[in-house]
Protein backbone atom coordinates (compact mmCIF):
# COMPACT_ATOMS: atom_id res chain seq x y z
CA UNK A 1 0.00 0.00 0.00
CA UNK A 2 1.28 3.64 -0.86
CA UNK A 3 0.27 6.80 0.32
CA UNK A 4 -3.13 6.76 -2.28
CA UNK A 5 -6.36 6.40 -0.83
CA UNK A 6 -7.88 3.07 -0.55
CA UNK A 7 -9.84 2.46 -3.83
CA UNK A 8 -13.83 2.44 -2.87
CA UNK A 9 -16.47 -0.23 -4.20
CA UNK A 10 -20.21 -0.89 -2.78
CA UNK A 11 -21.13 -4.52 -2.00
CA UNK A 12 -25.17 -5.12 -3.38
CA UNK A 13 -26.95 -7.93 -1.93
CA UNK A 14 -30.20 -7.42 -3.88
CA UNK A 15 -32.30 -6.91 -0.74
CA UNK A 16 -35.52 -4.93 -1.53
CA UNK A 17 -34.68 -4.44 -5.13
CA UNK A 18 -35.86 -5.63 -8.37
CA UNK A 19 -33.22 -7.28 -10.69
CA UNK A 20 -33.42 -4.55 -12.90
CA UNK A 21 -33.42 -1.83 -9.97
CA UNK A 22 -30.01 -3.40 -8.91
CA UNK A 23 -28.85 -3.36 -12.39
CA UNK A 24 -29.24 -0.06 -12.54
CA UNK A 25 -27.66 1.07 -9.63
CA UNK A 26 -24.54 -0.76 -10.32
CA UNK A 27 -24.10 0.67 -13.62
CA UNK A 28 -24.27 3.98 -11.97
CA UNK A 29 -21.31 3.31 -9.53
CA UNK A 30 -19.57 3.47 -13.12
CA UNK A 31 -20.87 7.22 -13.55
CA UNK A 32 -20.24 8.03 -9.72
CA UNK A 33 -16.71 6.92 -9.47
CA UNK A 34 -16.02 3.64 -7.54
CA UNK A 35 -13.55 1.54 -8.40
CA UNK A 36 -15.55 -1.70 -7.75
CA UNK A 37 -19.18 -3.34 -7.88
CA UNK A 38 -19.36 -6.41 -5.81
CA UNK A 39 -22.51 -8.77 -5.04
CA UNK A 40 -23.49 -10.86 -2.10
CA UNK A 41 -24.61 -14.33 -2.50
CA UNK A 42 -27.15 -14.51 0.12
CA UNK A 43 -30.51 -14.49 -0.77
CA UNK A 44 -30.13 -13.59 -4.63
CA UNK A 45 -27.86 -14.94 -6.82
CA UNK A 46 -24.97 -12.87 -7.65
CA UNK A 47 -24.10 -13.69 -11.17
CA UNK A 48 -26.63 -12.51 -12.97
CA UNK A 49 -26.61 -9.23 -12.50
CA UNK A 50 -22.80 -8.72 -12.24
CA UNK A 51 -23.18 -10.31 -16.12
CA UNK A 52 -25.43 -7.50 -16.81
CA UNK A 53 -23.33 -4.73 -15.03
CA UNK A 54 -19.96 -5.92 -16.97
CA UNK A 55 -22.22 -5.58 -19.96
CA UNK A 56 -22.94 -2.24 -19.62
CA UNK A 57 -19.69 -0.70 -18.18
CA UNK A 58 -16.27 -0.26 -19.30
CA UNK A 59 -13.92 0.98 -16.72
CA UNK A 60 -15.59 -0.30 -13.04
CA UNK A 61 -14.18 -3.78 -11.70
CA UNK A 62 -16.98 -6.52 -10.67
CA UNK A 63 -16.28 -9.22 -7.98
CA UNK A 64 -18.30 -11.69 -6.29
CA UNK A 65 -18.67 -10.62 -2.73
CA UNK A 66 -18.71 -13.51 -1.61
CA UNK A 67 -19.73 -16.51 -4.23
CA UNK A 68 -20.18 -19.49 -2.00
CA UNK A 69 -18.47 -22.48 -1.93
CA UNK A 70 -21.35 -24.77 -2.99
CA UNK A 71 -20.61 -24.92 -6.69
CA UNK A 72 -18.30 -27.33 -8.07
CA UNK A 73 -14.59 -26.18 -8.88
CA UNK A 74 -15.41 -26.91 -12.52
CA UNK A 75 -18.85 -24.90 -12.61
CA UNK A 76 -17.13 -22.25 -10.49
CA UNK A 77 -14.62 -22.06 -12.52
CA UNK A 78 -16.42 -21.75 -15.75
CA UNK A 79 -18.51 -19.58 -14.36
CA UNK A 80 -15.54 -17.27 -13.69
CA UNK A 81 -13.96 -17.42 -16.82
CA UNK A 82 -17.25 -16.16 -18.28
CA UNK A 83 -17.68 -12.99 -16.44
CA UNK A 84 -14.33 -12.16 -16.62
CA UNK A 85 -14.41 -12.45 -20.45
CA UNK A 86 -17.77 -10.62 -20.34
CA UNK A 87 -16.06 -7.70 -18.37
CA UNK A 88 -13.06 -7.69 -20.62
CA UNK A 89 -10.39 -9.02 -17.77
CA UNK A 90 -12.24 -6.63 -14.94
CA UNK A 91 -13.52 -9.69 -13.02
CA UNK A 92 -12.52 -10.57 -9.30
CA UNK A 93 -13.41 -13.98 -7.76
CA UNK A 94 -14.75 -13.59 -4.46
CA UNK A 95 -14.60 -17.08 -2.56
CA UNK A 96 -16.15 -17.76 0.96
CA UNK A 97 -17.18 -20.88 2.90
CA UNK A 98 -20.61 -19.15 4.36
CA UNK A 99 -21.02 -20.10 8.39
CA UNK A 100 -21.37 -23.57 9.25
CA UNK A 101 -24.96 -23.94 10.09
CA UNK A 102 -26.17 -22.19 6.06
CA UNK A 103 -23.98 -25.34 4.83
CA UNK A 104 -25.53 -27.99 6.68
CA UNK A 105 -29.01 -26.39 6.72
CA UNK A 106 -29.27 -24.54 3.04
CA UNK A 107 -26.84 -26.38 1.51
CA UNK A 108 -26.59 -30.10 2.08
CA UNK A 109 -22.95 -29.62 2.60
CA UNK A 110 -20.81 -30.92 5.56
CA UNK A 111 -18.62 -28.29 7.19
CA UNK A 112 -15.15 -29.85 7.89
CA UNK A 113 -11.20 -28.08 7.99
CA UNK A 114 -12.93 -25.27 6.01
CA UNK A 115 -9.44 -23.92 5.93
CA UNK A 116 -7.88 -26.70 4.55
CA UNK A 117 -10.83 -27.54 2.09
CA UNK A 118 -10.76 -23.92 0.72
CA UNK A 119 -7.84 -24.62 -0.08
CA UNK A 120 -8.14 -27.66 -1.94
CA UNK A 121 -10.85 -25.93 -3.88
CA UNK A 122 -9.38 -23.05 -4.98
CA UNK A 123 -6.48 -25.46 -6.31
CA UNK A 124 -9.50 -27.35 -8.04
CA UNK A 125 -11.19 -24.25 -10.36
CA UNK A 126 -7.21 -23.06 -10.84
CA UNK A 127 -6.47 -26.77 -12.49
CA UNK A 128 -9.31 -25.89 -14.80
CA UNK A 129 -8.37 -22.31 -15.95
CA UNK A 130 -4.87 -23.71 -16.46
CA UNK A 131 -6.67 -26.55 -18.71
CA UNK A 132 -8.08 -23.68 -21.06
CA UNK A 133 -7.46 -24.12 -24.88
CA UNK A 134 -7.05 -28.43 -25.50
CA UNK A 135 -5.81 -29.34 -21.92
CA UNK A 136 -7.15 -31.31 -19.40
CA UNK A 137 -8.60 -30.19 -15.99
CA UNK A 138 -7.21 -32.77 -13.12
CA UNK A 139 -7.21 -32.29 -9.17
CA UNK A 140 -6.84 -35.07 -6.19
CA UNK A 141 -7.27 -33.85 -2.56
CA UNK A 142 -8.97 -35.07 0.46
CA UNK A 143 -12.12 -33.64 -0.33
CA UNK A 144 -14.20 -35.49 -2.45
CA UNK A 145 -16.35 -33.03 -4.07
CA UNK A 146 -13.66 -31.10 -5.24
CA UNK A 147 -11.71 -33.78 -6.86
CA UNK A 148 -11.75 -33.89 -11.00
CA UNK A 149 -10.73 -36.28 -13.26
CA UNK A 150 -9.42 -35.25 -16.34
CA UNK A 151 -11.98 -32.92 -17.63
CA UNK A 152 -11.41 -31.38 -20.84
CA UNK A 153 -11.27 -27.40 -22.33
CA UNK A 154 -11.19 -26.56 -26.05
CA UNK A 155 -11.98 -23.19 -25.34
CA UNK A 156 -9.81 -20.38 -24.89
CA UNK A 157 -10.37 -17.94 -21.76
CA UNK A 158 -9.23 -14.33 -21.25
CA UNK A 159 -7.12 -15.09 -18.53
CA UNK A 160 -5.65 -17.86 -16.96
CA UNK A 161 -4.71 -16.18 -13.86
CA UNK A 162 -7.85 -14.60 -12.47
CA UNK A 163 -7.54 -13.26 -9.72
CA UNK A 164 -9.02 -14.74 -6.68
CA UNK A 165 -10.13 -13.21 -3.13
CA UNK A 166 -10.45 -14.82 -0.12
CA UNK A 167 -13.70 -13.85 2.42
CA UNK A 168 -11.34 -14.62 5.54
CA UNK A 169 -12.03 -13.75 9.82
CA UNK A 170 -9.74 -16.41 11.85
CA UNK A 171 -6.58 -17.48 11.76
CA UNK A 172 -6.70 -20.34 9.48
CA UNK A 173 -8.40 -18.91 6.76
CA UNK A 174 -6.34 -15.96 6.99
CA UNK A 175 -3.37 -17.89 6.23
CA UNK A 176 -5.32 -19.68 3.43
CA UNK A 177 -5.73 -16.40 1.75
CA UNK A 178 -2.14 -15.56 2.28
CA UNK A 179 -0.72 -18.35 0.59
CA UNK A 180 -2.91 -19.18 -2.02
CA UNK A 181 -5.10 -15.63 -3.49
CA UNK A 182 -4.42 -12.66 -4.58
CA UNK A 183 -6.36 -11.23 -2.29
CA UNK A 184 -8.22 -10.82 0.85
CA UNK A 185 -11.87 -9.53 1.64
CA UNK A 186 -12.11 -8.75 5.29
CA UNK A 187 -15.34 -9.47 7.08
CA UNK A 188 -17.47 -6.74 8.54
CA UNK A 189 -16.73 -5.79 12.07
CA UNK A 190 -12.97 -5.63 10.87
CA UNK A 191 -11.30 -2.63 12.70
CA UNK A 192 -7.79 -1.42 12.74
CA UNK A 193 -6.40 -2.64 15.79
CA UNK A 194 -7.72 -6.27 14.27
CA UNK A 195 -6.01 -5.43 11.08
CA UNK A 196 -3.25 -4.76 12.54
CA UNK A 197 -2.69 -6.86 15.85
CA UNK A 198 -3.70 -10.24 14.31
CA UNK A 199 -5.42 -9.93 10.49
CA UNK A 200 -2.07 -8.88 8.96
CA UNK A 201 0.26 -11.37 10.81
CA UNK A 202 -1.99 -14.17 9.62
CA UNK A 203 -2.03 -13.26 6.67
CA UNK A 204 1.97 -12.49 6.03
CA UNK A 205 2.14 -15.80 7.61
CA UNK A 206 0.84 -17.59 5.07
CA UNK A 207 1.79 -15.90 2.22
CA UNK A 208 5.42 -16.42 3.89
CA UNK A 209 4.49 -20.31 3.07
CA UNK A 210 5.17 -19.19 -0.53
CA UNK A 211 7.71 -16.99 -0.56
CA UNK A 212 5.72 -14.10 -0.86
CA UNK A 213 4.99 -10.73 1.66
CA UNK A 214 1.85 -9.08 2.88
CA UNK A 215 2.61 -6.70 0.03
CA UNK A 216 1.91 -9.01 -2.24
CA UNK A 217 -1.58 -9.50 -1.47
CA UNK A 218 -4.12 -7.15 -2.18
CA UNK A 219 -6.13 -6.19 1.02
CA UNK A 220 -9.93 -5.16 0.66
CA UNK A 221 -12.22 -5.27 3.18
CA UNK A 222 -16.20 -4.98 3.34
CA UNK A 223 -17.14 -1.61 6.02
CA UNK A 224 -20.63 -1.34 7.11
CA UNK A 225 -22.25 2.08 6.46
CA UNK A 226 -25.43 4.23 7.36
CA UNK A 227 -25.40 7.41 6.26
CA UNK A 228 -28.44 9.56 6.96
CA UNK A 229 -29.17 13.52 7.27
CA UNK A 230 -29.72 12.36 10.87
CA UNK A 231 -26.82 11.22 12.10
CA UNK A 232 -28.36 9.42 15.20
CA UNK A 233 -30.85 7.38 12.98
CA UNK A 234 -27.93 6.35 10.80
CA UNK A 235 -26.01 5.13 14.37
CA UNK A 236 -28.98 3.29 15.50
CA UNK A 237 -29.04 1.42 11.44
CA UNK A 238 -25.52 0.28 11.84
CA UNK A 239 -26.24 -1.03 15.90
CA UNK A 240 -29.04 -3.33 14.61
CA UNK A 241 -26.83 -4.93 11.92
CA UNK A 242 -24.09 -5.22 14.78
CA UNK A 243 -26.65 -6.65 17.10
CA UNK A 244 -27.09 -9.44 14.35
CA UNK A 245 -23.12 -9.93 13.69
CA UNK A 246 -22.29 -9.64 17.14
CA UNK A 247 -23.65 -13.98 18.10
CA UNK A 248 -21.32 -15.40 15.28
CA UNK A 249 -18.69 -16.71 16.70
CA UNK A 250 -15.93 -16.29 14.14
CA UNK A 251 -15.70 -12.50 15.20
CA UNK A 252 -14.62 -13.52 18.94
CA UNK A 253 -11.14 -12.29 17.89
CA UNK A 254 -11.36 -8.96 17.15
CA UNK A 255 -14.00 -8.54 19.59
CA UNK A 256 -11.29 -9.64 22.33
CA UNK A 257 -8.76 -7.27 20.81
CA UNK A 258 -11.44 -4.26 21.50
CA UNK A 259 -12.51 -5.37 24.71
CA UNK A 260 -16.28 -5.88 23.76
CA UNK A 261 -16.79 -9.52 25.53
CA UNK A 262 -19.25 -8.26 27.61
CA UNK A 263 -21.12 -6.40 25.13
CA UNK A 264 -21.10 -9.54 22.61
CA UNK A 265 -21.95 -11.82 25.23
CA UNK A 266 -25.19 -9.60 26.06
CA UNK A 267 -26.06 -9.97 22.83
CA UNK A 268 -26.08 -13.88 22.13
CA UNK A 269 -28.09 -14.01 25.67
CA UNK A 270 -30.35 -12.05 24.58
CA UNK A 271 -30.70 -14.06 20.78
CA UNK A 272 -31.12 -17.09 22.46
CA UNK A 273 -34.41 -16.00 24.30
CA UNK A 274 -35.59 -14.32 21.23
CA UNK A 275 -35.08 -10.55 22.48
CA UNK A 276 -34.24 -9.11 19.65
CA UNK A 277 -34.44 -5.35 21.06
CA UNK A 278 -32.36 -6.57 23.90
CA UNK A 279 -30.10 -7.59 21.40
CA UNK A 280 -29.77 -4.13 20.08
CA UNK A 281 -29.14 -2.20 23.18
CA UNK A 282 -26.19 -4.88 24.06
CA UNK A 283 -24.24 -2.92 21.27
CA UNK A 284 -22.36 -0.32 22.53
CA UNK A 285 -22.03 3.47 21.14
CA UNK A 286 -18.09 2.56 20.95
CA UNK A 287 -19.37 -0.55 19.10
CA UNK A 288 -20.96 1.29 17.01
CA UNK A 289 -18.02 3.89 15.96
CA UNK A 290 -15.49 1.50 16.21
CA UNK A 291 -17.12 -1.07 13.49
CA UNK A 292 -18.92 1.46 11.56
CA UNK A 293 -18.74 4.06 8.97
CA UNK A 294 -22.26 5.39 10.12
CA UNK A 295 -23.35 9.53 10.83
CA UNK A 296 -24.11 12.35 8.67
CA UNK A 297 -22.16 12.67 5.16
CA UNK A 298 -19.52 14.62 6.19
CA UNK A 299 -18.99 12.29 9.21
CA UNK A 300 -18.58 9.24 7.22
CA UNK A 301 -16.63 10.28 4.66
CA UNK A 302 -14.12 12.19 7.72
CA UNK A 303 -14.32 8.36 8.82
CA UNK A 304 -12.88 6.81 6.03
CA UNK A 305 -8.92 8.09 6.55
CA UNK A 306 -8.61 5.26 9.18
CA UNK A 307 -8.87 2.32 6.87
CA UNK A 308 -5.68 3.91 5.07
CA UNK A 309 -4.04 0.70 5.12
CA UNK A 310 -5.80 -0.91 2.97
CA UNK A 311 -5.58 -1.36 -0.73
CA UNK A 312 -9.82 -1.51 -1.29
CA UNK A 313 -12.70 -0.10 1.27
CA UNK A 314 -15.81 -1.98 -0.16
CA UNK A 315 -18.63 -0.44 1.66
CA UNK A 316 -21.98 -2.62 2.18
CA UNK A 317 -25.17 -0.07 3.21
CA UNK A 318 -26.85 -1.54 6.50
CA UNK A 319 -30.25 -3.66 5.91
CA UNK A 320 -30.93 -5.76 9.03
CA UNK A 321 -33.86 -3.73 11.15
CA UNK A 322 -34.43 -1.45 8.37
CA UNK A 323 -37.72 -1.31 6.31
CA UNK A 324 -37.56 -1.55 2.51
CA UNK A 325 -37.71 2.11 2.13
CA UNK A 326 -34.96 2.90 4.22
CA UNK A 327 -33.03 0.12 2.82
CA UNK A 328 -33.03 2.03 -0.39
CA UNK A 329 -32.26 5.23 1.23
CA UNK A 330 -29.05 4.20 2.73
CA UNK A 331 -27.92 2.52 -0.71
CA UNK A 332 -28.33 5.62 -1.99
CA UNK A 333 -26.77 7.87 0.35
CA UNK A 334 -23.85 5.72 0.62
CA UNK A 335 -23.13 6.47 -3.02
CA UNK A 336 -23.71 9.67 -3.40
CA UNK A 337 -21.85 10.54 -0.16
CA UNK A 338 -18.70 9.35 -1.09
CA UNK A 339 -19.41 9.91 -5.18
CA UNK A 340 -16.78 12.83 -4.99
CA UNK A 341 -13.75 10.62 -2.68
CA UNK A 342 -14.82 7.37 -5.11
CA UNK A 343 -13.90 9.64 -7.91
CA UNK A 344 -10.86 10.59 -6.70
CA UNK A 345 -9.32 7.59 -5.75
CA UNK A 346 -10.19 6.04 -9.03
CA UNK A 347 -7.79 8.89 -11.09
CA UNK A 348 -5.17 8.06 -8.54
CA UNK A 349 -5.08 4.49 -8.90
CA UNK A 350 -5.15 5.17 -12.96
């Protein structure tokens, strides 16, 4: 990282939007400035309309934010080499396990050594990019679903090497990224003093494992933002999606680092009896501003300098607690409150 800004991107999910509406407003990150477009795979598919954004831009990068690990290596990776074609080389793979319990409930899948099994499957969609053009896809590992056997490409692909980032919290996955993507895509509720007291050692640890240096990786990582006229409503956004982070598990770490045990352990008390405004109040107003770009305009985009160690801020409006309406409203404010910086940092990073 140099002394440039962090390059800004939004993160859709698709949440109270039509296809079409989401579209759209991707397409007009283009016009506003932002460096990326990136889309959740939660409850819509993200494929789709990143197809339909590359389509109708020329200059804005799309990613996957996160595609889930439920697709085979060879439909992932096909998959892949198709939007990045589509986008003319400006696609990023976002890979991510999804928490245990979506796997085993939504998915079918069992959830063992994610670490080690991300691995494996990132190895497994490489083997068939490599394969492009008359080769022959092959991958053994101790995962099963990942393993191929010998399947065959005729057709070229823009790139071989695209480039692949790594949704990563703990330790182990942290290294994963490290030693094996390009990049990293920080969880929400990442803060600096995580970043810097136990994201980046992880992650120079791993890539260590292959000669490489933290430098070599490209950092990103997704903020949460509310931005409001009203400062306070925008505050009290961002503590409900807290409220909602704050019983996973995985974020124990950096949670520890900021001294918010107490707070976190409110929280999942409440959740488990249902309490869901209990919940709420267990987050913290130093919660709130320490895992949160949330206030008034000015105050968020004042907010931003302390992610300067970053290469990417990818900022993902608030939604849990919120009605449809104001759903929409915060999408919107986020962009056009940081249209101007977005700008910016895009002619810097040329």
């Amino acid at each position: 990282m140099d002394d440039r800004r962090p390059r800004l991107g939004v993160l859709l999910n698709g949440e109270n939007m039509s296809l079409a509406e989401a579209i759209d407003f991707g397409v007009s990150l283009e016009d506003a400035g932002f460096d990326s477009v990136w889309h959740a795979e939660v409850q819509v598919d993200p494929i789709v309309p990143l197809a339909a954004i590359a389509a109708r831009t020329t200059r804005i990068r799309i990613g996957t934010g996160v595609a889930v690990w439920t697709r085979s290596p060879v439909t992932a990776a096909l998959t892949a080499a198709n939007l990045d074609e589509l986008s003319g080389g400006r696609f990023r793979f976002g890979l991510g396990t999804s928490p245990k319990l979506f796997n085993e409930l939504f998915y079918g899948l069992p959830y063992e050594r994610p670490a080690q099994s991300m691995g494996e499957y990132i190895a497994a969609i490489r083997s068939v990019w490599r394969a492009h053009s008359g080769g022959a896809a092959t991958h053994e590992g101790s995962v099963e679903r990942f393993r191929i056997g010998g399947f065959p490409r005729t057709v070229p692909q823009e790139r071989e090497d695209i480039p692949i980032y790594l949704a990563a919290v703990g330790q182990g996955m942290l290294r994963v990224a490290g030693a094996t993507a390009e990049g990293v895509l920080l969880n929400v509720l990442t803060a600096p003093r995580y970043l810097h007291e136990y994201a980046f050692e992880h992650l120079a640890a791993g890539a260590a494992e292959r000669g490489r240096s933290l430098e070599d990786l490209d950092k990103a990582c997704v903020v949460l933002t509310s931005i409001s006229d009203d400062g306070d409503r925008a505050r009290e956004w961002a503590r409900q999606t807290i409220a909602w982070y704050s019983v996973q598990p995985y974020f124990d770490t950096t949670f520890r680092i900021y001294g918010f045990e107490r707070e976190a352990a409110a929280a999942r008390e409440a959740a488990a009896r249902g309490d869901v405004e209990a919940q709420t109040r267990a987050v913290s107003d130093e919660m709130v501003a320490t895992y949160a770009i949330a206030g008034t305009p000015e105050e968020c985009r004042s907010r931003l300098a302390v992610y300067g160690d970053l290469d990417e801020v990818v900022l993902v409006p608030t939604t849990i607690g919120l009605s449809a309406e104001e759903r929409v409203e915060n999408l919107h404010n986020t962009r056009d409150a940081f249209r101007i910086q977005a700008g910016a940092a895009a002619l810097a990073a040329g």
